[in-house]
Protein backbone atom coordinates (compact mmCIF):
# COMPACT_ATOMS: atom_id res chain seq x y z
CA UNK A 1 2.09 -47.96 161.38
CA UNK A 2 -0.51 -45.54 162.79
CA UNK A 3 0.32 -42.03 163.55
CA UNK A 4 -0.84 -39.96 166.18
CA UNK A 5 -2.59 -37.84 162.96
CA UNK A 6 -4.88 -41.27 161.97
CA UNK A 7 -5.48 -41.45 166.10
CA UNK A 8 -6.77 -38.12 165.61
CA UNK A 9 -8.97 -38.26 162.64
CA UNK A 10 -10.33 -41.38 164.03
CA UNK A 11 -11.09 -40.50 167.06
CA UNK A 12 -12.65 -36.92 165.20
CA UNK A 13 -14.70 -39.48 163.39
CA UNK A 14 -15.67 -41.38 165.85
CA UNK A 15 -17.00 -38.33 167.86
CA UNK A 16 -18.67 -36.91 164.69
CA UNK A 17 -20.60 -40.63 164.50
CA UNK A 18 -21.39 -40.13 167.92
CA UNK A 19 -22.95 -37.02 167.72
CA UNK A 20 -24.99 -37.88 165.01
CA UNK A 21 -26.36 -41.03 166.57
CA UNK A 22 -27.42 -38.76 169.75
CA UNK A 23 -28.88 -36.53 167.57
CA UNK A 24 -30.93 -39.01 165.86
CA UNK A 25 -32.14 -40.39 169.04
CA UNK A 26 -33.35 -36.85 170.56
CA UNK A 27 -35.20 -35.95 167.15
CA UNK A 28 -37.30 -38.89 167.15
CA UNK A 29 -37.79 -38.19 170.68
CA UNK A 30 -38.96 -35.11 169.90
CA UNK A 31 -40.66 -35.81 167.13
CA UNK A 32 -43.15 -38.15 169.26
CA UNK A 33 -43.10 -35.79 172.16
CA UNK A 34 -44.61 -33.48 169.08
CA UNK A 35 -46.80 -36.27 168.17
CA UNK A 36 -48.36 -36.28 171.96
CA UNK A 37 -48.86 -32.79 171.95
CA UNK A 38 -50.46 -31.95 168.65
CA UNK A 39 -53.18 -35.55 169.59
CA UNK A 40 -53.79 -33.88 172.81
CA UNK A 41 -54.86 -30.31 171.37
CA UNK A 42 -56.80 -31.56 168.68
CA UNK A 43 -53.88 -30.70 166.05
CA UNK A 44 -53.06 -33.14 162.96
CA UNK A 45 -48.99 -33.16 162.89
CA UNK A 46 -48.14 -32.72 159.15
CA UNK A 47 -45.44 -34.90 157.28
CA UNK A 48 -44.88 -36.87 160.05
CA UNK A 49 -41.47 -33.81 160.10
CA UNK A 50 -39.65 -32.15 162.15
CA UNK A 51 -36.48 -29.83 161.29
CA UNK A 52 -33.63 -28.47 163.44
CA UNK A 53 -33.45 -25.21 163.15
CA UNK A 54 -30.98 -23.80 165.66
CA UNK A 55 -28.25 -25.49 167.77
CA UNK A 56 -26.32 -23.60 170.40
CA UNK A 57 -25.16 -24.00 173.79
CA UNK A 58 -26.59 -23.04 176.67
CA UNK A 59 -26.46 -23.38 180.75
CA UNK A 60 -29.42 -25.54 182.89
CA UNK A 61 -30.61 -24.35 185.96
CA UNK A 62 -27.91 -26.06 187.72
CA UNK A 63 -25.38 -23.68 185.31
CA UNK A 64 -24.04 -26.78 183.62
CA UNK A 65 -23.53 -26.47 180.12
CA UNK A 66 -25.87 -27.98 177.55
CA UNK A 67 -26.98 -28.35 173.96
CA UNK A 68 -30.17 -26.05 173.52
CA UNK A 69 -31.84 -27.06 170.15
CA UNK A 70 -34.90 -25.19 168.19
CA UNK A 71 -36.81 -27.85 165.77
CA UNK A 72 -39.74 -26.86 163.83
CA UNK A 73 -42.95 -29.12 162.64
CA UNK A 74 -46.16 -28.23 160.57
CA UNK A 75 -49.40 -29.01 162.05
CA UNK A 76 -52.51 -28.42 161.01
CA UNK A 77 -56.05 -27.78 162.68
CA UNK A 78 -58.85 -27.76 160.18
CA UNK A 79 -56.92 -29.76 157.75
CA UNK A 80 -56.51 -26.62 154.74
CA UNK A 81 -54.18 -24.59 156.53
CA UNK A 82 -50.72 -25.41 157.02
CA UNK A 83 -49.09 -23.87 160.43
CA UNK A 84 -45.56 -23.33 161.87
CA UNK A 85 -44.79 -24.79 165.35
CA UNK A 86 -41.49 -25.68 167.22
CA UNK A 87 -40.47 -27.56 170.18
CA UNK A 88 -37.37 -26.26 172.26
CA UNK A 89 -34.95 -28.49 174.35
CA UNK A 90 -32.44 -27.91 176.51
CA UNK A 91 -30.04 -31.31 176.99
CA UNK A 92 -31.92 -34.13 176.99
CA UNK A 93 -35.04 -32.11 178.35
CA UNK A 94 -38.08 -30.75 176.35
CA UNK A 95 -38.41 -27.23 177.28
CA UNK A 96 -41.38 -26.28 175.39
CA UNK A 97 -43.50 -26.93 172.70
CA UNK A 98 -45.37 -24.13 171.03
CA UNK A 99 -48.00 -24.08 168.71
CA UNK A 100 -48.38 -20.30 168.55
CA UNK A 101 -51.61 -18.98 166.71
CA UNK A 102 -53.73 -20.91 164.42
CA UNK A 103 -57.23 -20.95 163.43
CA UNK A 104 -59.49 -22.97 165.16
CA UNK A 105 -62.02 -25.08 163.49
CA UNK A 106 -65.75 -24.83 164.95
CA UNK A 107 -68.68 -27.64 166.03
């Protein structure tokens, strides 16, 4: 017989499978949002990576309340140095991407 403690744990489970599949999808959404950017700025996208850094929630413009993630990435422009960037989101929206300073190679 089930109890309304297995309901419970299932259903926990069955949100915590949830989340994780959404949170696979956004991260390789991300990840070739990243991709984009770094081929449109002449960047090389290292590792083919990108890492969550921060989670937290936050309120859109229409004061709904939503997921806000950080995720960082390596890029690359002259191919020696390695580089830092992130991309922010905000739901299911990309917020930013930032690249911040790097060297630049010369031709």
């Amino acid at each position: 017989m089930i109890t309304l403690s297995d309901l419970f744990w299932l259903a926990l489970l069955g949100l915590g499978i949830f989340h994780w599949l959404k949170s696979r999808e956004m991260k390789d959404y991300v990840l070739q949002a990243c991709k984009k950017y770094c081929e449109a700025t002449t960047l090389q996208l290292l590792d083919e990576g990108l890492v969550l850094r921060a989670i937290w929630f936050k309120r859109d413009e229409k004061g709904k309340l939503r997921l806000w993630r950080r995720y960082e990435f390596e890029f690359t422009s002259t191919g020696d140095e390695r580089y830092t960037g992130k991309a922010i989101t905000l739901g299911k929206r990309i917020l930013r991407i930032e690249t911040g300073v790097h060297r630049m190679e010369l031709h």
